[in-house]
PDB file of N, CA and C in Angstrom:
ATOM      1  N   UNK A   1     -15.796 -64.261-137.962  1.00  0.00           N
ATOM      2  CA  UNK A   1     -14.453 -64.772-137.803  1.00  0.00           C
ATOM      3  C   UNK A   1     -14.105 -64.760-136.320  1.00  0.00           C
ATOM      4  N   UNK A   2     -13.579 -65.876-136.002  1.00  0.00           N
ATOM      5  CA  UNK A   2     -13.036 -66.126-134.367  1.00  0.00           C
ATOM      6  C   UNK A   2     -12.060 -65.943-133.779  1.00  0.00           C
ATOM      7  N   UNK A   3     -11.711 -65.446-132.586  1.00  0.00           N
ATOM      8  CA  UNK A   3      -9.854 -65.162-132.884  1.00  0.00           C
ATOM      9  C   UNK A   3      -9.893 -66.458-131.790  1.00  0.00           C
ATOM     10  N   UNK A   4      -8.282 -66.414-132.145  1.00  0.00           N
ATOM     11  CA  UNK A   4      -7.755 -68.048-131.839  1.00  0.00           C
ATOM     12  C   UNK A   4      -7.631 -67.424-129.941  1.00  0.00           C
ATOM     13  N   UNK A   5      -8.105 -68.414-128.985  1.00  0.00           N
ATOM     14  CA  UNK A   5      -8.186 -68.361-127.933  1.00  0.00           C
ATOM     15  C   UNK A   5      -7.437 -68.050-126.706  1.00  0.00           C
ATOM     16  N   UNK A   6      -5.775 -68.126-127.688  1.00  0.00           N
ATOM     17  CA  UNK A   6      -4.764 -67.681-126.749  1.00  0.00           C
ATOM     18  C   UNK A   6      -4.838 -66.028-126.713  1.00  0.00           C
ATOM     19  N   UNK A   7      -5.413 -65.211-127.583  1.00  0.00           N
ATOM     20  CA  UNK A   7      -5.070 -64.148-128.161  1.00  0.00           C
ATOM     21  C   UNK A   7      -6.329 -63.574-126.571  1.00  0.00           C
ATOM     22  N   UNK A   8      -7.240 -64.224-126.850  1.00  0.00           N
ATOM     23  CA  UNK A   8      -8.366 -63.894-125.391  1.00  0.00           C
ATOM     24  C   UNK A   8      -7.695 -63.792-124.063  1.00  0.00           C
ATOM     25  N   UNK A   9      -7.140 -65.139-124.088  1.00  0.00           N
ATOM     26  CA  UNK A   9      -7.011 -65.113-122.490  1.00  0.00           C
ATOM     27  C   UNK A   9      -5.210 -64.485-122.532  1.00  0.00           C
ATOM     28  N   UNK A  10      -4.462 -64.166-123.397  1.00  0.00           N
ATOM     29  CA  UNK A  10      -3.544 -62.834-123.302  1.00  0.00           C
ATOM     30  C   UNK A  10      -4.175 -61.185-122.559  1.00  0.00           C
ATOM     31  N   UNK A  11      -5.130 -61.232-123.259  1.00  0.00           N
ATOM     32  CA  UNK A  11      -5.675 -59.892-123.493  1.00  0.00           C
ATOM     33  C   UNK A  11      -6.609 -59.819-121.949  1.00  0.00           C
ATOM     34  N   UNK A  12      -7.575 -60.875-121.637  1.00  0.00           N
ATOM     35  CA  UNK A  12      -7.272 -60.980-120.070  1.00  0.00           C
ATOM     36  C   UNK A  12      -6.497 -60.972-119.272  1.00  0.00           C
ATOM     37  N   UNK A  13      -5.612 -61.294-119.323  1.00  0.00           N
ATOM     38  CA  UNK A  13      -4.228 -61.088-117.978  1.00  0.00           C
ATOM     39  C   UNK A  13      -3.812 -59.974-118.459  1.00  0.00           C
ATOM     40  N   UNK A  14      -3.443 -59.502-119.338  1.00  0.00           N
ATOM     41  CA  UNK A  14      -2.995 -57.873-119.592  1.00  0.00           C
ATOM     42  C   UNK A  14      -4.036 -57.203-118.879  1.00  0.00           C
ATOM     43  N   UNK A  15      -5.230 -57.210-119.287  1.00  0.00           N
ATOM     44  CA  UNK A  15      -6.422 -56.391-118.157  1.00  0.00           C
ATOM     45  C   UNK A  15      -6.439 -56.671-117.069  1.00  0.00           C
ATOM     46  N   UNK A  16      -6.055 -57.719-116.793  1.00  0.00           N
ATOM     47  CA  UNK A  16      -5.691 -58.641-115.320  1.00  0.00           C
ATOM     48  C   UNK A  16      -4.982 -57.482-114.330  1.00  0.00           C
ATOM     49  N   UNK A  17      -3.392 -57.732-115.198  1.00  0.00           N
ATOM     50  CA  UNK A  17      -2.201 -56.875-115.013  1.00  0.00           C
ATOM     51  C   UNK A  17      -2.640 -55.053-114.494  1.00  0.00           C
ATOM     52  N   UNK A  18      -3.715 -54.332-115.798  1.00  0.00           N
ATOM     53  CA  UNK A  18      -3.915 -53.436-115.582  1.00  0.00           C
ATOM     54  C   UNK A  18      -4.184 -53.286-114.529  1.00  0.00           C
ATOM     55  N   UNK A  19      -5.879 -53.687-113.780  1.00  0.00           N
ATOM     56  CA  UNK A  19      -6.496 -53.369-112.700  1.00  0.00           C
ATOM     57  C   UNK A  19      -5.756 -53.662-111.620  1.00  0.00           C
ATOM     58  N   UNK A  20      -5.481 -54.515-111.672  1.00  0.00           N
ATOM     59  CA  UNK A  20      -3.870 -55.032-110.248  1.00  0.00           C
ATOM     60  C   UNK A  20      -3.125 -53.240-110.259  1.00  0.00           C
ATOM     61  N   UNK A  21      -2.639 -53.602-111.028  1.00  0.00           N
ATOM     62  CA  UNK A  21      -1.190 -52.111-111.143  1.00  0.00           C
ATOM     63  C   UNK A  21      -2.265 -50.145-110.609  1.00  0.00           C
ATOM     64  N   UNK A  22      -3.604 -50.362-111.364  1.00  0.00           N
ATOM     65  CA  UNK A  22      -4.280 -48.981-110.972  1.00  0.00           C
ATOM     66  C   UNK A  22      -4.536 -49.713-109.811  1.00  0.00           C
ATOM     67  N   UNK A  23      -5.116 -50.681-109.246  1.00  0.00           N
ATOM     68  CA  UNK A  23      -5.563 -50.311-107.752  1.00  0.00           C
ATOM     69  C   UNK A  23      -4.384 -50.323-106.657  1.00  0.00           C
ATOM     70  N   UNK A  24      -3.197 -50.901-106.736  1.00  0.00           N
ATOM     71  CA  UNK A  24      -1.739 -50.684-106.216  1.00  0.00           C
ATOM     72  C   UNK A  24      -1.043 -48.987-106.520  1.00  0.00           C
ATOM     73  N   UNK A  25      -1.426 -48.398-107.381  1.00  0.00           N
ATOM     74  CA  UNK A  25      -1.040 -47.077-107.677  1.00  0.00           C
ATOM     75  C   UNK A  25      -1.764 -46.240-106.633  1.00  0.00           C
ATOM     76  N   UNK A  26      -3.726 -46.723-106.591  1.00  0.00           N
ATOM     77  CA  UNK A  26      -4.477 -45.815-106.072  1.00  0.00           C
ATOM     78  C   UNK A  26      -4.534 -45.569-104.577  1.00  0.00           C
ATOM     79  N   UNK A  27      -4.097 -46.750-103.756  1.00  0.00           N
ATOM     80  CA  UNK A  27      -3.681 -47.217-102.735  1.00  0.00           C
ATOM     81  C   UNK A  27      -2.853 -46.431-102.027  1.00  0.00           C
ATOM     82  N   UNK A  28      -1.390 -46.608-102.540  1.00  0.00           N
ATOM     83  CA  UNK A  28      -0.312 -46.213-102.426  1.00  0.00           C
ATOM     84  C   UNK A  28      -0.346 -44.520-102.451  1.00  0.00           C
ATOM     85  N   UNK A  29      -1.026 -43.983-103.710  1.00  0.00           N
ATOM     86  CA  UNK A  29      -1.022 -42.553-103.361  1.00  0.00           C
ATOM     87  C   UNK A  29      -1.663 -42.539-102.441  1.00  0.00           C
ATOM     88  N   UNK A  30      -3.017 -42.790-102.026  1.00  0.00           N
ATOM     89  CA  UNK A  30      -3.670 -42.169-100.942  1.00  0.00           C
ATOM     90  C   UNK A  30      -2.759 -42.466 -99.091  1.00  0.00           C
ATOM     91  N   UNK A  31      -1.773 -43.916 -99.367  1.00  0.00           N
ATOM     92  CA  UNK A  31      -1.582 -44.142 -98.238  1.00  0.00           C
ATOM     93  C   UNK A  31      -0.054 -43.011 -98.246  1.00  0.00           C
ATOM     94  N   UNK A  32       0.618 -42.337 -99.451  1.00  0.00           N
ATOM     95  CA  UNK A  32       1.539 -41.740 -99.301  1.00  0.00           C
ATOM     96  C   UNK A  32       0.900 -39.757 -99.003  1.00  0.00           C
ATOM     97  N   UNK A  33      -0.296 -39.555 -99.138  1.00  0.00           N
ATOM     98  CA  UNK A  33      -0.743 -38.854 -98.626  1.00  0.00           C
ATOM     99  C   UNK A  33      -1.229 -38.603 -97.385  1.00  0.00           C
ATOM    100  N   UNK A  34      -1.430 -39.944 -96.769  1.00  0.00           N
ATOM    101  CA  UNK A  34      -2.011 -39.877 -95.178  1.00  0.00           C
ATOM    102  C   UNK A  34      -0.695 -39.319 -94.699  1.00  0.00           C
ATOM    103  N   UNK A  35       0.430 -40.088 -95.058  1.00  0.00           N
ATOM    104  CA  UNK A  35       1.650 -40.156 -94.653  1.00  0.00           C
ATOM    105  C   UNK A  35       1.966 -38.501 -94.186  1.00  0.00           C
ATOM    106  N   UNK A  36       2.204 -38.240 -95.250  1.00  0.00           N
ATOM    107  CA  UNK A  36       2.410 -36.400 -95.455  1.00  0.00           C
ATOM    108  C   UNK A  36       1.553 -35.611 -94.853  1.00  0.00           C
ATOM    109  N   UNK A  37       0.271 -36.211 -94.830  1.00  0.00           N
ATOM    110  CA  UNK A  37      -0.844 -34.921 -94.060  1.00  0.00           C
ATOM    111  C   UNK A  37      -0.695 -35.215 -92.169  1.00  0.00           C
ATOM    112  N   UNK A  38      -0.348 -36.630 -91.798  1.00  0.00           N
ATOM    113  CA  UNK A  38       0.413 -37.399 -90.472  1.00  0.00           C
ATOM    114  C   UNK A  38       1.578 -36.240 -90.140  1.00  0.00           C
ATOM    115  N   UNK A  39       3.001 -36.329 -91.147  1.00  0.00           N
ATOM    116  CA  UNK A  39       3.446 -35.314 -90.498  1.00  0.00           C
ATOM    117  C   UNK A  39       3.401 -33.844 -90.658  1.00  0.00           C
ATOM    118  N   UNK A  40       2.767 -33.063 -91.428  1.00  0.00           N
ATOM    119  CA  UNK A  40       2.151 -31.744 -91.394  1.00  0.00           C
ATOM    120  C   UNK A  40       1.974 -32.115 -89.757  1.00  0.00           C
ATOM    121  N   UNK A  41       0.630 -32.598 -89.653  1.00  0.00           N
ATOM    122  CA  UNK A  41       0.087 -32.337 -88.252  1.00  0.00           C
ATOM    123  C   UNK A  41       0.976 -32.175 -87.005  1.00  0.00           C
ATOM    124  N   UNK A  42       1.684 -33.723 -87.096  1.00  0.00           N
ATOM    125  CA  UNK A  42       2.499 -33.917 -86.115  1.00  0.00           C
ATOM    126  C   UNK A  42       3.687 -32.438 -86.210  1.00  0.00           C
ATOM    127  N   UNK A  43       4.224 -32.480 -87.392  1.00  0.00           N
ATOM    128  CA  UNK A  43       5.182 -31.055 -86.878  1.00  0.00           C
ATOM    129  C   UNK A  43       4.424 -29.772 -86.288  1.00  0.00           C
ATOM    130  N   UNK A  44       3.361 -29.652 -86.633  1.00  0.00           N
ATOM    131  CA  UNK A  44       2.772 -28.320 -85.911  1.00  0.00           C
ATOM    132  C   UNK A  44       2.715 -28.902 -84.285  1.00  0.00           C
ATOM    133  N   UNK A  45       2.384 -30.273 -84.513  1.00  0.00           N
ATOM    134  CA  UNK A  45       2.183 -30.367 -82.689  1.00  0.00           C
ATOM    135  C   UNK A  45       3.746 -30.185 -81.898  1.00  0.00           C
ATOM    136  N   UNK A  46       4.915 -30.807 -82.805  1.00  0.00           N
ATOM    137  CA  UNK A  46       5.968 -30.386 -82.228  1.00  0.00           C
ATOM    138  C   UNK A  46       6.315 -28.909 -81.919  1.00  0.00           C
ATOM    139  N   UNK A  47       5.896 -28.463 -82.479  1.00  0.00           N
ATOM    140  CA  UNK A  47       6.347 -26.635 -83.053  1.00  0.00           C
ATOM    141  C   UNK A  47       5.572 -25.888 -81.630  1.00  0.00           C
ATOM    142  N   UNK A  48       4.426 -26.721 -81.533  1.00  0.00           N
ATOM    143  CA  UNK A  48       3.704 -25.945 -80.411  1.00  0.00           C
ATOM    144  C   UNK A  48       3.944 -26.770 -79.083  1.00  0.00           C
ATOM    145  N   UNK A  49       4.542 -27.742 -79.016  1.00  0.00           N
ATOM    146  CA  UNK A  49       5.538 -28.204 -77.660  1.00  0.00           C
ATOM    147  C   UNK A  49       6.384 -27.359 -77.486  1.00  0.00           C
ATOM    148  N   UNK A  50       7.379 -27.086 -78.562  1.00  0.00           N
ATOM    149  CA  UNK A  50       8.363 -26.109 -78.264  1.00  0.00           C
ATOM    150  C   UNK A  50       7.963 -25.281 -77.586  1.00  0.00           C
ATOM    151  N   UNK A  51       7.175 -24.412 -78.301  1.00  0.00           N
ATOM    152  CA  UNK A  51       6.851 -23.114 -77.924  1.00  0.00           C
ATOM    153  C   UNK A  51       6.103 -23.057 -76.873  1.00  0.00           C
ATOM    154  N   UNK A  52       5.566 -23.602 -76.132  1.00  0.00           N
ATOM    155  CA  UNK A  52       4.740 -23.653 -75.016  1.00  0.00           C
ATOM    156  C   UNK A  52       5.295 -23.900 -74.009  1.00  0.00           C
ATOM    157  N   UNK A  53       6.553 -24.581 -73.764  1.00  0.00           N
ATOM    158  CA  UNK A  53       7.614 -25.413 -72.890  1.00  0.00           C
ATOM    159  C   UNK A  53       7.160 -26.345 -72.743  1.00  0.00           C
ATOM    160  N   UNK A  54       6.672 -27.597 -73.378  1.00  0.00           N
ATOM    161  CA  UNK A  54       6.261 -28.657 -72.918  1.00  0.00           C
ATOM    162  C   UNK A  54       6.949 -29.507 -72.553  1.00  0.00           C
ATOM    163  N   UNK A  55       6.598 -30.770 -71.939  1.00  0.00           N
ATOM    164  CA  UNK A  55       7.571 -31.565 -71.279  1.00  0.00           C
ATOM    165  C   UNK A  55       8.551 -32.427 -71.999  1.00  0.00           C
ATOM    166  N   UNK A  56      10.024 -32.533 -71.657  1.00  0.00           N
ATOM    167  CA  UNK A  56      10.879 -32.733 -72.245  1.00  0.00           C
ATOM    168  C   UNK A  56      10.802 -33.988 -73.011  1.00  0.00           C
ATOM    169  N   UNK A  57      10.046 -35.688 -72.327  1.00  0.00           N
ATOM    170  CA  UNK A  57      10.068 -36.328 -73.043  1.00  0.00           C
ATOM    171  C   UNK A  57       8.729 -36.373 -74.045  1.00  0.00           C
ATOM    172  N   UNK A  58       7.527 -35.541 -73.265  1.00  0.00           N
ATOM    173  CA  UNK A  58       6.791 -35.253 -74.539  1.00  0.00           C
ATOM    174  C   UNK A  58       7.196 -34.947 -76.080  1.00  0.00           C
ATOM    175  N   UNK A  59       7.825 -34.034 -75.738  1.00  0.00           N
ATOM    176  CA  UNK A  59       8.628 -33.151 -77.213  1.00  0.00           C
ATOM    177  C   UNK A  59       9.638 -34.547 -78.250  1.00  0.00           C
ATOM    178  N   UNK A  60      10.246 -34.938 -77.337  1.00  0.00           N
ATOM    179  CA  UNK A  60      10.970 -35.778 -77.358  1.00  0.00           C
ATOM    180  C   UNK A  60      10.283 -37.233 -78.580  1.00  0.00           C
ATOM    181  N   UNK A  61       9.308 -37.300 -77.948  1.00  0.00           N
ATOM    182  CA  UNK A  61       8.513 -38.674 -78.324  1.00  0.00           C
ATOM    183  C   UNK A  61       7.754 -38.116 -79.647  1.00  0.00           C
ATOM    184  N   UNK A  62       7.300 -37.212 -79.246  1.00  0.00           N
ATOM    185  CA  UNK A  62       6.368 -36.042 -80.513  1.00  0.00           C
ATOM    186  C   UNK A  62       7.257 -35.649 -81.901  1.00  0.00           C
ATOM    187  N   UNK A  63       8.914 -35.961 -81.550  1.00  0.00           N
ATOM    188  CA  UNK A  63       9.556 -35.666 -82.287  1.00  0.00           C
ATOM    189  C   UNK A  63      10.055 -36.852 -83.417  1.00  0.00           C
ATOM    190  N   UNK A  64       9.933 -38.333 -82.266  1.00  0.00           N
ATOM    191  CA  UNK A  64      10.619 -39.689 -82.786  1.00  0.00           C
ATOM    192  C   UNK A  64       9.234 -40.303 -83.532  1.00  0.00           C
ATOM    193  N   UNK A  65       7.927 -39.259 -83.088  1.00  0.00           N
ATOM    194  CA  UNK A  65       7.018 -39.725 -84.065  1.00  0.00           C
ATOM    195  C   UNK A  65       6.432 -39.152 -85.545  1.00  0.00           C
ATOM    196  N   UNK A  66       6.908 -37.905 -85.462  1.00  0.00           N
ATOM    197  CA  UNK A  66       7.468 -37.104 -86.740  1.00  0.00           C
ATOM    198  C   UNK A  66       8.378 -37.875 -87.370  1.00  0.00           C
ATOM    199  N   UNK A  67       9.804 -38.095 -86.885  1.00  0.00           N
ATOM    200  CA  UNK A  67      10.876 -38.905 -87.956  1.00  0.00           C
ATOM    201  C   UNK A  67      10.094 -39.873 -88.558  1.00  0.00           C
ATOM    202  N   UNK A  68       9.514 -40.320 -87.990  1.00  0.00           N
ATOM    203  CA  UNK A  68       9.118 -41.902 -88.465  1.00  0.00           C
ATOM    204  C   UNK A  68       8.412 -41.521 -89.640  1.00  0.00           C
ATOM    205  N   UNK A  69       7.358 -40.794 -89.166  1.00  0.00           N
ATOM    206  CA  UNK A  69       6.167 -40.240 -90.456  1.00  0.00           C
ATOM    207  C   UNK A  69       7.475 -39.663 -91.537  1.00  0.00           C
ATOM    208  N   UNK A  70       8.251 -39.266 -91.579  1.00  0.00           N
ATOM    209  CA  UNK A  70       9.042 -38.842 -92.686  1.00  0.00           C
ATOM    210  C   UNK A  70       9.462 -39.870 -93.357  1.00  0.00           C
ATOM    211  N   UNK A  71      10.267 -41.003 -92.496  1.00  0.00           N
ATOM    212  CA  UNK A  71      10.542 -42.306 -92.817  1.00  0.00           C
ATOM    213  C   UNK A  71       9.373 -42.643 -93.990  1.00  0.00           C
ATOM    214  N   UNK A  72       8.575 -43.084 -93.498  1.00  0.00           N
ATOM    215  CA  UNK A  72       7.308 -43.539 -93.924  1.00  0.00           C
ATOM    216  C   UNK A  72       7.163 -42.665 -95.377  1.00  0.00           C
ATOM    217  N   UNK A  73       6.954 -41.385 -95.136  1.00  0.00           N
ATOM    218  CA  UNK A  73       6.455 -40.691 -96.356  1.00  0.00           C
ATOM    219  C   UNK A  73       7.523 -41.064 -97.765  1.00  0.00           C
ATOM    220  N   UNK A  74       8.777 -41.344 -97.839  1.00  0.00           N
ATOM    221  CA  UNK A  74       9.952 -41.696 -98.097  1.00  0.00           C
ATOM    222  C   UNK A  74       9.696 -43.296 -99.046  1.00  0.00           C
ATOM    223  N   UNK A  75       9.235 -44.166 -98.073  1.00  0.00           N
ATOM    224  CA  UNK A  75       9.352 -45.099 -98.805  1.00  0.00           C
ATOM    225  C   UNK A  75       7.885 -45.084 -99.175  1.00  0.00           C
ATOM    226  N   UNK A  76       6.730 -44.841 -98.981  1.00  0.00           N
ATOM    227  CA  UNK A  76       5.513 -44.838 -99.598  1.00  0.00           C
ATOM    228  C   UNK A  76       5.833 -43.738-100.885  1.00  0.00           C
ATOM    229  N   UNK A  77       6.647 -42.938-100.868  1.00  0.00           N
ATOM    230  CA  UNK A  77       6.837 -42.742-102.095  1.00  0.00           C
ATOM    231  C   UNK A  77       7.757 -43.382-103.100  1.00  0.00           C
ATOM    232  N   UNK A  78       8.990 -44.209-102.354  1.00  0.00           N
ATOM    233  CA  UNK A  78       9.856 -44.979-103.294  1.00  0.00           C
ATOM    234  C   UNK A  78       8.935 -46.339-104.105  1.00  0.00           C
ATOM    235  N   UNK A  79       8.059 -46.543-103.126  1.00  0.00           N
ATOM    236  CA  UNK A  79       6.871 -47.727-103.739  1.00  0.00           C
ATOM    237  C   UNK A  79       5.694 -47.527-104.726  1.00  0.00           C
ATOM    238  N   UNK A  80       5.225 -46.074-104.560  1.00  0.00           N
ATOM    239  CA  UNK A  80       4.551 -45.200-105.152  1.00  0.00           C
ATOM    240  C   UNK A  80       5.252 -45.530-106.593  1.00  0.00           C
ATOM    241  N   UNK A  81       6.736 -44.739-106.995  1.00  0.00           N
ATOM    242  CA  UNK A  81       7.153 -44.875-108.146  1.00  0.00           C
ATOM    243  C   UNK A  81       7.411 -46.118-108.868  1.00  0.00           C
ATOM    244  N   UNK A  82       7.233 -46.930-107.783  1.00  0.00           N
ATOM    245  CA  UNK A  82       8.046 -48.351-108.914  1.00  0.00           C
ATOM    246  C   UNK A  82       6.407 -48.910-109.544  1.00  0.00           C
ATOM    247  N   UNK A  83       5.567 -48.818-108.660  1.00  0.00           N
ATOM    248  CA  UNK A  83       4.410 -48.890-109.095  1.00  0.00           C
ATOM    249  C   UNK A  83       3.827 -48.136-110.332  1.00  0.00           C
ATOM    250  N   UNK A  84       3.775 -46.522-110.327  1.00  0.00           N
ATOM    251  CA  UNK A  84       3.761 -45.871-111.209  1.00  0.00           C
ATOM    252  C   UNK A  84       4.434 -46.601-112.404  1.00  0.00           C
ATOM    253  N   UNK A  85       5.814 -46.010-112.530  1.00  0.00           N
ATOM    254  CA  UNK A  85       6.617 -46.999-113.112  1.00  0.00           C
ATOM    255  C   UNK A  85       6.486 -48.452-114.109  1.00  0.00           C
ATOM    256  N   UNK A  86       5.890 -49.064-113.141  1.00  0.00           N
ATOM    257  CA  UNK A  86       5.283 -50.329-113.333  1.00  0.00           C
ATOM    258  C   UNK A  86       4.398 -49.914-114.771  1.00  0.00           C
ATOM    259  N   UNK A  87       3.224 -49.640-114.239  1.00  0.00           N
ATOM    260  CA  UNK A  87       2.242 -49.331-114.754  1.00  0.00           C
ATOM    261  C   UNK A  87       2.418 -48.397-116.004  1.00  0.00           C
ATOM    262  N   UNK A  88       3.118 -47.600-116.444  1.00  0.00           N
ATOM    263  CA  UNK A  88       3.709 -46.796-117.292  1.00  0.00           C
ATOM    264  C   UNK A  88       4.284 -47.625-118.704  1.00  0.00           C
ATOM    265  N   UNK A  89       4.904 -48.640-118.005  1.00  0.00           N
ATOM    266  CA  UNK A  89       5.841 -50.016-118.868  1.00  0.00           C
ATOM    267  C   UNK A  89       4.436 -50.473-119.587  1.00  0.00           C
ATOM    268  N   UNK A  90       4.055 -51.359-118.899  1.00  0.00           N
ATOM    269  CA  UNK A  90       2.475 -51.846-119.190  1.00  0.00           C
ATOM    270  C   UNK A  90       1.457 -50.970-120.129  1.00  0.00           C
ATOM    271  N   UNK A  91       1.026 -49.661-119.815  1.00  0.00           N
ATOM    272  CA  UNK A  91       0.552 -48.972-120.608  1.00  0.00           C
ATOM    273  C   UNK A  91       1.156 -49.269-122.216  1.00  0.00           C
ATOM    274  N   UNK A  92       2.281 -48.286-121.940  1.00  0.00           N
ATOM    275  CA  UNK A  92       3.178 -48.508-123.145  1.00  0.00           C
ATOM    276  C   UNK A  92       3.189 -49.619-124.157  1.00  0.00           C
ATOM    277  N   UNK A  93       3.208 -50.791-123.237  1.00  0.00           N
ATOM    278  CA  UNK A  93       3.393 -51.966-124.150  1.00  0.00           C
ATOM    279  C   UNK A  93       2.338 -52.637-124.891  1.00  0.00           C
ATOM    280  N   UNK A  94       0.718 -51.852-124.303  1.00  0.00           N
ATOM    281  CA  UNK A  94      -0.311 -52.161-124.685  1.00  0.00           C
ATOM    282  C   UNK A  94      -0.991 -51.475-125.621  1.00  0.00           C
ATOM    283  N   UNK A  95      -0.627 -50.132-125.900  1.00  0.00           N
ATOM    284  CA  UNK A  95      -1.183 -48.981-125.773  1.00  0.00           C
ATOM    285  C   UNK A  95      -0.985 -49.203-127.637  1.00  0.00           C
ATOM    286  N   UNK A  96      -0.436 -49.489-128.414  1.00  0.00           N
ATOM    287  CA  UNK A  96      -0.567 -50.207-129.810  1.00  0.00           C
ATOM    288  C   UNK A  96      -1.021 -50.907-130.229  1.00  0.00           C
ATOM    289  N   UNK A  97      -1.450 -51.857-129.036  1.00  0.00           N
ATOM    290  CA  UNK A  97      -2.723 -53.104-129.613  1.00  0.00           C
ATOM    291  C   UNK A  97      -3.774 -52.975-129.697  1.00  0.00           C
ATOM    292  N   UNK A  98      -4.495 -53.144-131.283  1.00  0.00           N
ATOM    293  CA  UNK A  98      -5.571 -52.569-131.689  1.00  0.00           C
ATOM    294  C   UNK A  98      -6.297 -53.087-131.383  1.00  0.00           C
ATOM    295  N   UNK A  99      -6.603 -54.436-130.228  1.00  0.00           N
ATOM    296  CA  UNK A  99      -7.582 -55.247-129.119  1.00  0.00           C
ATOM    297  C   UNK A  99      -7.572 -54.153-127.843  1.00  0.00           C
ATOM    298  N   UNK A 100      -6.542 -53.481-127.801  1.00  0.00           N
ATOM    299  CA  UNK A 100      -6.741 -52.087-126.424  1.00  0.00           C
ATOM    300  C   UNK A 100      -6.973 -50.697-126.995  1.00  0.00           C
ATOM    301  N   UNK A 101      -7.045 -50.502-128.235  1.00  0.00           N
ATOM    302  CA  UNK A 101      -7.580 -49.493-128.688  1.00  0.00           C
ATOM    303  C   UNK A 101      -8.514 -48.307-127.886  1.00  0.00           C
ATOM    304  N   UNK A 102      -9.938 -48.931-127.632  1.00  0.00           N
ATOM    305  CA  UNK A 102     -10.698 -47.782-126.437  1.00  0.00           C
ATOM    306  C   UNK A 102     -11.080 -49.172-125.428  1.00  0.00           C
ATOM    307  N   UNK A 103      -9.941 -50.107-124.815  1.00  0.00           N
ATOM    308  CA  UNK A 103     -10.170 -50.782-123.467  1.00  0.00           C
ATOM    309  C   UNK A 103     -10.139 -50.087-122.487  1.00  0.00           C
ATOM    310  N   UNK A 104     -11.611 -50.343-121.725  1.00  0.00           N
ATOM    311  CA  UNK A 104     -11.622 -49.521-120.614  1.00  0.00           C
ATOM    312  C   UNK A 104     -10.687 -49.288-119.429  1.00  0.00           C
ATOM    313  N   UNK A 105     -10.000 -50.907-119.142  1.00  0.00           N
ATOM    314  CA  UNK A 105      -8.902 -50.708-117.933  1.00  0.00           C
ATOM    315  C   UNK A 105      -7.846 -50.101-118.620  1.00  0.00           C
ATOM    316  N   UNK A 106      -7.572 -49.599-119.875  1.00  0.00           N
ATOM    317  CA  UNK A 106      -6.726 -49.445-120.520  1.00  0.00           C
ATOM    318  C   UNK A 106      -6.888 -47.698-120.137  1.00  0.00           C
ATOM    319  N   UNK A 107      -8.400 -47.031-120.468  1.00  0.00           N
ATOM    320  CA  UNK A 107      -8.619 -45.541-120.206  1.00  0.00           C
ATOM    321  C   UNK A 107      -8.205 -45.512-118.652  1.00  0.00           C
ATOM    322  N   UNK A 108      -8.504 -46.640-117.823  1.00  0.00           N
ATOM    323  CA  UNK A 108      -8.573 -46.383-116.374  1.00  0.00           C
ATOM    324  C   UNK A 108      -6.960 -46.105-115.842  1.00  0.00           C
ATOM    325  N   UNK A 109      -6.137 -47.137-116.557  1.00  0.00           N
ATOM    326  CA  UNK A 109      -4.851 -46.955-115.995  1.00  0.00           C
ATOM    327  C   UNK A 109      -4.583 -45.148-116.365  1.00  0.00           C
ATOM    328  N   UNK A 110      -4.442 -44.563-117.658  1.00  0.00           N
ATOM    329  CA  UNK A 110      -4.375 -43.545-118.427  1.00  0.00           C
ATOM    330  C   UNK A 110      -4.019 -42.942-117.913  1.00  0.00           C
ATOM    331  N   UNK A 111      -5.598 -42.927-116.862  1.00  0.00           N
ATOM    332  CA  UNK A 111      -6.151 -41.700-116.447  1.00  0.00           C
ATOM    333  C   UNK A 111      -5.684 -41.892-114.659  1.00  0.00           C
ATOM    334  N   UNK A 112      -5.385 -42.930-114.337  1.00  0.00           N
ATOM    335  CA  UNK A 112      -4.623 -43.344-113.116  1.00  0.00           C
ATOM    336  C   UNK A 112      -3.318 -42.556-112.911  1.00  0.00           C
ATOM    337  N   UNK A 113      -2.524 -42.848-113.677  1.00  0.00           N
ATOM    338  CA  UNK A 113      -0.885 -42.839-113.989  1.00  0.00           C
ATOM    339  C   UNK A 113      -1.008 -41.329-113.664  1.00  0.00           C
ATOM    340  N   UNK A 114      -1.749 -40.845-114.872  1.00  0.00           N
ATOM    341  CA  UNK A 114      -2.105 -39.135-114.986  1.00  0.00           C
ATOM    342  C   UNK A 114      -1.978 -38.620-113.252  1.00  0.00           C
ATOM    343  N   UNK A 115      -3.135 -39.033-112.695  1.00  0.00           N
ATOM    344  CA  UNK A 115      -3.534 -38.622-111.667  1.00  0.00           C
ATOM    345  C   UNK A 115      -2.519 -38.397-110.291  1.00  0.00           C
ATOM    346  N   UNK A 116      -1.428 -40.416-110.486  1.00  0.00           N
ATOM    347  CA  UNK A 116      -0.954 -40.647-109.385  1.00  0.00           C
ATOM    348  C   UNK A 116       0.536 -39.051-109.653  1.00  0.00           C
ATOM    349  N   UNK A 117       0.729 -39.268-110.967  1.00  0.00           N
ATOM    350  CA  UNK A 117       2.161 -38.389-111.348  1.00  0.00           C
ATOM    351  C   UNK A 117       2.020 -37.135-111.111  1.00  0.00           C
ATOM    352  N   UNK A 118       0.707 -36.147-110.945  1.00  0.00           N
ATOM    353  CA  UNK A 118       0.857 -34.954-110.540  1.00  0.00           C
ATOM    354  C   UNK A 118       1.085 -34.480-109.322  1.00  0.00           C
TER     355      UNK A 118
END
């Protein structure tokens, strides 16, 4: 028995959809982690301007490049969630169709979502 052809190329763009949404999730965390491990660093380098007396617009500049990395960490995480988010909707809406039953982009998002949310 054949299934009727729209039901295929549905079930492709939903997998479509998936791999799009996990590799935009996987992205995003790692680029909202550079973000955060950027200013770790940078505040210790401020911390040790201070403390050393370093030069005023050094500190200064060392400092407007910290804000930024906060900036940054901020919205790589507001993008982070809508993505998550995203992808969560999608799961959900798939996650009953007995054509996604054990689909692999289907385990991949799963186990994505899992990963990006802890």
């Amino acid at each position: 028995m054949s299934t009727p052809k729209g039901v295929d190329s549905d079930k492709l763009a939903v997998q479509r959809q998936l791999k799009i949404k996990v590799g935009a999730a996987k992205r995003l965390l790692k680029e909202h982690n550079l973000y955060r491990n950027e200013a770790k660093d940078q505040e210790t380098k401020v911390e040790r301007m201070v403390a050393e007396n370093g030069d005023e617009w050094d500190i200064k500049n060392a400092t407007r490049i910290l804000d930024e990395s906060r900036r940054m960490i901020k919205d790589s995480g507001d993008r982070l969630e809508k993505v998550i988010q995203e992808l969560k909707t999608l799961i959900d809406s798939v996650k009953s169709r007995p054509e996604f039953s054990e689909n692999k982009e289907l385990l991949d998002a799963e186990k994505e979502l899992t990963e990006a949310t802890v």
